[in-house]
C-alpha atoms as a PDB file:
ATOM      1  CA  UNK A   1       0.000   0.000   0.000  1.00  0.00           C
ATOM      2  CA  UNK A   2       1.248   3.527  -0.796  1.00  0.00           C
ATOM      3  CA  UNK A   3       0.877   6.062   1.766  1.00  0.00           C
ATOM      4  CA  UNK A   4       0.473   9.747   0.555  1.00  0.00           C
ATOM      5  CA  UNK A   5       0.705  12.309   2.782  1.00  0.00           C
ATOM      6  CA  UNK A   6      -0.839  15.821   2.193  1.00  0.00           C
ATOM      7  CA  UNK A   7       1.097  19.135   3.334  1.00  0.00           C
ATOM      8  CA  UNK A   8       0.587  22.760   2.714  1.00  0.00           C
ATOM      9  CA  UNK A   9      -0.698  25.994   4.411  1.00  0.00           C
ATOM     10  CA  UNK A  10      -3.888  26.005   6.133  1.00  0.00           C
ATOM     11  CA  UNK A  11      -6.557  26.719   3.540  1.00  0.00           C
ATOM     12  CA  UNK A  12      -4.048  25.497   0.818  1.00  0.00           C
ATOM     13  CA  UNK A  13      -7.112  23.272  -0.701  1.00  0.00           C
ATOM     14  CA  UNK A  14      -5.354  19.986   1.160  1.00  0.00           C
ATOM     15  CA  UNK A  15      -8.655  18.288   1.747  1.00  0.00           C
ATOM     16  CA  UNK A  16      -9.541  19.137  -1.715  1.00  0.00           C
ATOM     17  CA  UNK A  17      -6.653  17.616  -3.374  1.00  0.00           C
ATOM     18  CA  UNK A  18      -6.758  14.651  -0.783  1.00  0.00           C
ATOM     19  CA  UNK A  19     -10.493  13.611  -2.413  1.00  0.00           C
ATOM     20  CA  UNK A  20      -9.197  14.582  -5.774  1.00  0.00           C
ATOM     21  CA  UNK A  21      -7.333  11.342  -5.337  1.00  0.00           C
ATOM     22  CA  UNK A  22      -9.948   9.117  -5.740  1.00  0.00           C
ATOM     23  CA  UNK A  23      -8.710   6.926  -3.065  1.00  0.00           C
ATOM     24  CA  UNK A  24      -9.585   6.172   0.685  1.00  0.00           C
ATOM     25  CA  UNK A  25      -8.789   9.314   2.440  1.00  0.00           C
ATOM     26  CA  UNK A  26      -8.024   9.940   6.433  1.00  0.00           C
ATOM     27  CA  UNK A  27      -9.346  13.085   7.452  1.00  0.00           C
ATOM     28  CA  UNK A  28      -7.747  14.267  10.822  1.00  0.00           C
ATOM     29  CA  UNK A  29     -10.279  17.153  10.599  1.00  0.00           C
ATOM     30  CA  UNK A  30     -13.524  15.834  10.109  1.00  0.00           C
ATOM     31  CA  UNK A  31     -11.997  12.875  12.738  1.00  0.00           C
ATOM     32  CA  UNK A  32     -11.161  16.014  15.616  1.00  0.00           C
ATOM     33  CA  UNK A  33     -15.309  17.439  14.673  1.00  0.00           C
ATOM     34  CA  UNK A  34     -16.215  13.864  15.260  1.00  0.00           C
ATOM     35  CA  UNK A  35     -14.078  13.145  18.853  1.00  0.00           C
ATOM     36  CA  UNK A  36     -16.012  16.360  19.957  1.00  0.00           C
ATOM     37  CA  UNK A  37     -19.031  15.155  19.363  1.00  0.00           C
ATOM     38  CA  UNK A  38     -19.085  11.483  20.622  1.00  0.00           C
ATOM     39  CA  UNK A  39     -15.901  11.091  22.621  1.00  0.00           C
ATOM     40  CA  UNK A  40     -17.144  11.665  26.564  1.00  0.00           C
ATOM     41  CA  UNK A  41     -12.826  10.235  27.108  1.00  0.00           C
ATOM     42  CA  UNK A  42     -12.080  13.346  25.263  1.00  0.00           C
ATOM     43  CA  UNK A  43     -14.394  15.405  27.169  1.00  0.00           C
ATOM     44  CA  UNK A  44     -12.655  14.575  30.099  1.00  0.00           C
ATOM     45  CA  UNK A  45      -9.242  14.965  29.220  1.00  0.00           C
ATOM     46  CA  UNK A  46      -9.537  18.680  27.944  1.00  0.00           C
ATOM     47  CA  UNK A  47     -12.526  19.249  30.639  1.00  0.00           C
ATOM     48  CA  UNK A  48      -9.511  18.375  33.123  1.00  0.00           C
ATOM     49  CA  UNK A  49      -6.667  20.228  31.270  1.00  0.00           C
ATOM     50  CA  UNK A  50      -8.952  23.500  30.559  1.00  0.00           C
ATOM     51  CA  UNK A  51     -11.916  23.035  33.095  1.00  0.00           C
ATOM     52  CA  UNK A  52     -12.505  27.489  32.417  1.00  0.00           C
ATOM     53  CA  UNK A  53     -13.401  26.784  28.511  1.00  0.00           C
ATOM     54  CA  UNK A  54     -14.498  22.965  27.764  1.00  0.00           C
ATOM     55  CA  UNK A  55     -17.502  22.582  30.197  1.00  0.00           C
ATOM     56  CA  UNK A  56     -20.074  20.334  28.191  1.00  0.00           C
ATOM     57  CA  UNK A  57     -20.470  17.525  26.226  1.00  0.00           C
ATOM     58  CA  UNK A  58     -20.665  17.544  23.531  1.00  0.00           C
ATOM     59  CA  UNK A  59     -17.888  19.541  22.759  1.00  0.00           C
ATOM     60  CA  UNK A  60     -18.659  23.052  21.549  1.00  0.00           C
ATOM     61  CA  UNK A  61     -16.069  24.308  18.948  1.00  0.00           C
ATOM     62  CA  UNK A  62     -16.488  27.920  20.307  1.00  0.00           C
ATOM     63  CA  UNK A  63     -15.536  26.956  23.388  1.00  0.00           C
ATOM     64  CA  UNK A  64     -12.239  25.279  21.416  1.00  0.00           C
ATOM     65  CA  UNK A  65     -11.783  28.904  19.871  1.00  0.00           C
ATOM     66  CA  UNK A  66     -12.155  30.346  23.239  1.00  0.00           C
ATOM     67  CA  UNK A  67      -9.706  28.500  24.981  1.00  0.00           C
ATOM     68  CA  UNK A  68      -6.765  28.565  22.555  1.00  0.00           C
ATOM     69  CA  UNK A  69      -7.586  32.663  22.394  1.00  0.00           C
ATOM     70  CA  UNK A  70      -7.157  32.834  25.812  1.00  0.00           C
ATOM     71  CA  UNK A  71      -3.488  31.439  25.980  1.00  0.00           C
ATOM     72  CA  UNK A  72      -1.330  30.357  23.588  1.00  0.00           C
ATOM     73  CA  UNK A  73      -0.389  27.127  25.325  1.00  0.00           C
ATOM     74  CA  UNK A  74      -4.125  25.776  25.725  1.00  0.00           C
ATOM     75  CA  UNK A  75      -3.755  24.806  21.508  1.00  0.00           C
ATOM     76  CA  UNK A  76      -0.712  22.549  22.874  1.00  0.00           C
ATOM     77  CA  UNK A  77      -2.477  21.114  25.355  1.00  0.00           C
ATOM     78  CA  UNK A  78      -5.905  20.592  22.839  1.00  0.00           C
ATOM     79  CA  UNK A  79      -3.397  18.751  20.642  1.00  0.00           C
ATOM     80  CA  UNK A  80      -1.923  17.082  23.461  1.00  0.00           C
ATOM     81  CA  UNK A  81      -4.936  15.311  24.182  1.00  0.00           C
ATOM     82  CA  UNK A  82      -6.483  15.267  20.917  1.00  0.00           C
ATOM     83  CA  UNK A  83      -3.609  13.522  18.975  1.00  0.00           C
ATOM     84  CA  UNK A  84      -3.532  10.003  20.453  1.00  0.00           C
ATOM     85  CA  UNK A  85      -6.860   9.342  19.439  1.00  0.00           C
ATOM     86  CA  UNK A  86      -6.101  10.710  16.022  1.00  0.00           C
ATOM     87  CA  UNK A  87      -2.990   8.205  15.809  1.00  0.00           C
ATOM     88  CA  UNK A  88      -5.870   5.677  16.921  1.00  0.00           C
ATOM     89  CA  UNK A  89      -8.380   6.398  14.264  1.00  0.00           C
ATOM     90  CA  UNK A  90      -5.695   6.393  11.463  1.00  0.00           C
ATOM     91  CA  UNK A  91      -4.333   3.178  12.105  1.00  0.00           C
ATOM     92  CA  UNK A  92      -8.005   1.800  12.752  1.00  0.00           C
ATOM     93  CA  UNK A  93      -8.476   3.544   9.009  1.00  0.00           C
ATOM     94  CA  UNK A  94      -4.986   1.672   7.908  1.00  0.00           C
ATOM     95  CA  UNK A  95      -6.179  -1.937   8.746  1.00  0.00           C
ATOM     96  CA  UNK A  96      -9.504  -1.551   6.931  1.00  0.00           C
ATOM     97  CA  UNK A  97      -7.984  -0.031   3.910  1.00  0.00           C
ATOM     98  CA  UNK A  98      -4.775  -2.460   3.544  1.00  0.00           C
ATOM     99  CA  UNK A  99      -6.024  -3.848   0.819  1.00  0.00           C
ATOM    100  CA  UNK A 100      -5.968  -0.441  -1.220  1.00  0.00           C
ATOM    101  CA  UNK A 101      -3.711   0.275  -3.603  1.00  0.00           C
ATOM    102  CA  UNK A 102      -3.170   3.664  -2.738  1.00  0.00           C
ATOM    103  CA  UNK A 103      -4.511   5.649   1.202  1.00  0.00           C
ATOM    104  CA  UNK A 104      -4.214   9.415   1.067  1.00  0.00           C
ATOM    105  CA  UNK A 105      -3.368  11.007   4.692  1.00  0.00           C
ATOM    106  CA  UNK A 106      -5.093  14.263   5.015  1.00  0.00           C
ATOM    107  CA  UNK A 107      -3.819  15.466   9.093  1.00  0.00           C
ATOM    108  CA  UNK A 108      -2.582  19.048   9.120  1.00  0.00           C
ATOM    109  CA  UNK A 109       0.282  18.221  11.546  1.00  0.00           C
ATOM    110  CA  UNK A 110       1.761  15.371   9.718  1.00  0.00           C
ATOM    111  CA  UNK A 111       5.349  15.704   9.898  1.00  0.00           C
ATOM    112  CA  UNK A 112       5.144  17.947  13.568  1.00  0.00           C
ATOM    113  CA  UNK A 113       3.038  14.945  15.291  1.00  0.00           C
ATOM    114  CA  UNK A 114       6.044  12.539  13.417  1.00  0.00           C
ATOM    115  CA  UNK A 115       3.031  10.367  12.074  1.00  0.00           C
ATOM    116  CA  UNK A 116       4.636   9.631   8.951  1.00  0.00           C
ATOM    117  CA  UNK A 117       6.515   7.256   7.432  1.00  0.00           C
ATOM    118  CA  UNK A 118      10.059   7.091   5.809  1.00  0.00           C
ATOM    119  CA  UNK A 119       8.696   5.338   2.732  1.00  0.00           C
ATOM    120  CA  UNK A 120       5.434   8.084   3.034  1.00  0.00           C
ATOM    121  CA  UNK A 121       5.223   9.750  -0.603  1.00  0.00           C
ATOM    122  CA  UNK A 122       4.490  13.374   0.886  1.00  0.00           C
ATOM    123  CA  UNK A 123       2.882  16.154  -1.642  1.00  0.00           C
ATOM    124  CA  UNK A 124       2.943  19.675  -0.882  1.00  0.00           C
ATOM    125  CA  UNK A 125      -0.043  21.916  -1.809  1.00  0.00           C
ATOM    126  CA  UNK A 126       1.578  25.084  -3.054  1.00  0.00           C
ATOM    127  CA  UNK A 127      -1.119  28.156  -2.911  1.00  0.00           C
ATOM    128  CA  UNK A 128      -0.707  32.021  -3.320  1.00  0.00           C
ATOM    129  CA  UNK A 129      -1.318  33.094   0.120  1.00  0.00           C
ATOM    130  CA  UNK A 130      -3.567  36.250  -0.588  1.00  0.00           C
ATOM    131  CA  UNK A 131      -5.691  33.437  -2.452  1.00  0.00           C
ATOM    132  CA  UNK A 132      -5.498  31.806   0.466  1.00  0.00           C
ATOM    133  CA  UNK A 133      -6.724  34.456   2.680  1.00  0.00           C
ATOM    134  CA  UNK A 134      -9.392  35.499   0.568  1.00  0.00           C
ATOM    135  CA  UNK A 135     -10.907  32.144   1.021  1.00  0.00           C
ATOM    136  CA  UNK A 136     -10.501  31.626   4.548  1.00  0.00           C
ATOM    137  CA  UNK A 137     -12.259  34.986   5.027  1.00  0.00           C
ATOM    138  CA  UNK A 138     -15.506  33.124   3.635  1.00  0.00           C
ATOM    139  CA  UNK A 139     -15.790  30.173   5.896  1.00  0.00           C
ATOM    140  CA  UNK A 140     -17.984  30.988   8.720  1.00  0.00           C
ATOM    141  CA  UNK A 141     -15.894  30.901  11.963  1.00  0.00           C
ATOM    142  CA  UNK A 142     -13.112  32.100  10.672  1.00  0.00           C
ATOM    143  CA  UNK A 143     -10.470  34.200  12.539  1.00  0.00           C
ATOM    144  CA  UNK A 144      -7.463  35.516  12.052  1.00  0.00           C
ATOM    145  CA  UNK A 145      -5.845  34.814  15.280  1.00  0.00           C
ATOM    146  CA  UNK A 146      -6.639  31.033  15.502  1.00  0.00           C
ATOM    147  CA  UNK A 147      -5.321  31.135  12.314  1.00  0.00           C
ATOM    148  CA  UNK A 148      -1.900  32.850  13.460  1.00  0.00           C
ATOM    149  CA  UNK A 149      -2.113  30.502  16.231  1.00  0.00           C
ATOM    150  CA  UNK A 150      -2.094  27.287  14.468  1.00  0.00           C
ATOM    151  CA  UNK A 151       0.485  28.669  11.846  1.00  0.00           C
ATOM    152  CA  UNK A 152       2.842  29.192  14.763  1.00  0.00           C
ATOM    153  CA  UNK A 153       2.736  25.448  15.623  1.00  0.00           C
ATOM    154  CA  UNK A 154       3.515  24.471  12.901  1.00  0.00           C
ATOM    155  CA  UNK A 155       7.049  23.532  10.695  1.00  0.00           C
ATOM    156  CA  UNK A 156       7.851  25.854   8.025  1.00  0.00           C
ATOM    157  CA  UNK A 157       6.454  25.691   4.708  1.00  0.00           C
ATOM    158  CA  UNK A 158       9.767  25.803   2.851  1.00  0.00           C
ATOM    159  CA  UNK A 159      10.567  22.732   4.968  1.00  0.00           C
ATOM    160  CA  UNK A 160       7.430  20.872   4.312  1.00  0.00           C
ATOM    161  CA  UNK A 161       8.064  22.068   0.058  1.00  0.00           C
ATOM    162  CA  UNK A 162      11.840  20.540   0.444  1.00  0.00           C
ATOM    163  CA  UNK A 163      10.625  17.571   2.459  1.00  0.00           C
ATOM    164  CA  UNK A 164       8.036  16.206   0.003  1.00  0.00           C
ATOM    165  CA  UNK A 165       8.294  14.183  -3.353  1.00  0.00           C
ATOM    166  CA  UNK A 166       5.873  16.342  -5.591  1.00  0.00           C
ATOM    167  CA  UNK A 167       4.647  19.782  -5.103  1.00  0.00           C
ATOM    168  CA  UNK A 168       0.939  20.514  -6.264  1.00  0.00           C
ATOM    169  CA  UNK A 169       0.395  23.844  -7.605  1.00  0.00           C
ATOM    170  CA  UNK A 170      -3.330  25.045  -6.664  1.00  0.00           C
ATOM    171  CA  UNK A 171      -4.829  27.825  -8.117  1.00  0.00           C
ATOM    172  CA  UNK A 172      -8.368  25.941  -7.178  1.00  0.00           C
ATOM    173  CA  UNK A 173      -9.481  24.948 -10.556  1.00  0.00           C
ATOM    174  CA  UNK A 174     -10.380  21.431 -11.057  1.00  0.00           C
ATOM    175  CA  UNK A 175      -8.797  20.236 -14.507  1.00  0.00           C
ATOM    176  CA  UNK A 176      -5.427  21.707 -13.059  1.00  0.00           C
ATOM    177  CA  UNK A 177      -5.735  19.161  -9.961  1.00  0.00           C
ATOM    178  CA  UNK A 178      -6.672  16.489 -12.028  1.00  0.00           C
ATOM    179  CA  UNK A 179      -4.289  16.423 -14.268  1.00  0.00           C
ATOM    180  CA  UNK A 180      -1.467  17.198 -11.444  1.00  0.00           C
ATOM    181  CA  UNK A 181      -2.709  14.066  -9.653  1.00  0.00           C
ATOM    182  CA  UNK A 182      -2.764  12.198 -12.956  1.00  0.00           C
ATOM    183  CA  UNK A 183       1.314  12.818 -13.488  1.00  0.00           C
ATOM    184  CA  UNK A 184       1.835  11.958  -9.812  1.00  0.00           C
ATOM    185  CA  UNK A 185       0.330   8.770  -9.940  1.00  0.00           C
ATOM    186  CA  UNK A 186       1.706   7.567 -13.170  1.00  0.00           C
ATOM    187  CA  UNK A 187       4.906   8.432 -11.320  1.00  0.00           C
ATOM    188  CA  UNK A 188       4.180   5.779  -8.157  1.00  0.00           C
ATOM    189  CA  UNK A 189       2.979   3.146 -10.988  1.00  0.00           C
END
């Protein structure tokens, strides 16, 4: 099985490209939404590491906001938590997709969290950052200093562009992706 791992700025179109794939995909995002809604274990780690901003269950993502506003270590401590279970849920997703040809790994922290492997192919989602912006600006919670926050945590983009096998150059129109992913995967054949 080929692992692919997905890296780029947040709001890069990652998630986008990840589908684009057309292969099982492990979505560390849409895994985190779901941990906040079901996990009552999760509830009471972070209940017990930030008892002033996660109060209920389920999980409220403004609280989330809240807390890692408040103080710059809370977002450690989120991931702290958070990221064991994430580790759980993508090897869970592994097994049941070992027979695949191909899995695409979609988790923003990839290479900080040391979740990947040596043999990982690893493709960087290149973006022009006012694009970027522009689009971030439309989602509905978003904010600028959660943003800056989660930027901080995380490994330079020039290392992530050095560190990876093919570079994906998103200007968010779908025959560009396409054929991008085409060329990369007659590559790994």
């Amino acid at each position: 099985m080929i692992r692919v791992g997905i890296l780029g700025d947040i709001g890069s179109g990652k998630s986008f490209v990840a589908k684009s794939f057309g292969y099982p995909v492990f979505n560390a995002d849409n895994e985190v939404g779901k941990l906040y809604k079901k996990s009552r274990k999760i509830f009471i780690k972070l209940n017990k590491s930030l008892p002033k901003y996660i109060t209920q269950f389920p999980i409220k993502k403004q609280e989330v906001t809240r807390a890692i506003l408040a103080n710059k270590n809370n977002l450690r401590k989120i991931i702290k938590n958070i990221h064991p279970e994430i580790r759980k849920k993508m090897n869970i997703f592994l097994k049941k997709n070992k027979k695949s040809k191909l899995v695409v790994l979609d988790i923003p922290l990839l290479l900080e969290n040391k979740i990947n492997k040596r043999k990982d192919i690893l493709i960087f989602i290149q973006s022009n950052r006012a694009e970027i912006l522009k689009r971030l600006k439309k989602r509905q919670n978003f904010n600028l200093k959660i943003l800056n926050r989660f930027r901080k945590i995380q490994l330079p983009l020039d290392y992530k562009r050095k560190k990876s096998n093919f570079i994906i150059k998103n200007n968010f129109t779908n025959k560009l992706i396409k054929n991008q992913i085409r060329y990369i995967l007659n590559q790994l054949n």
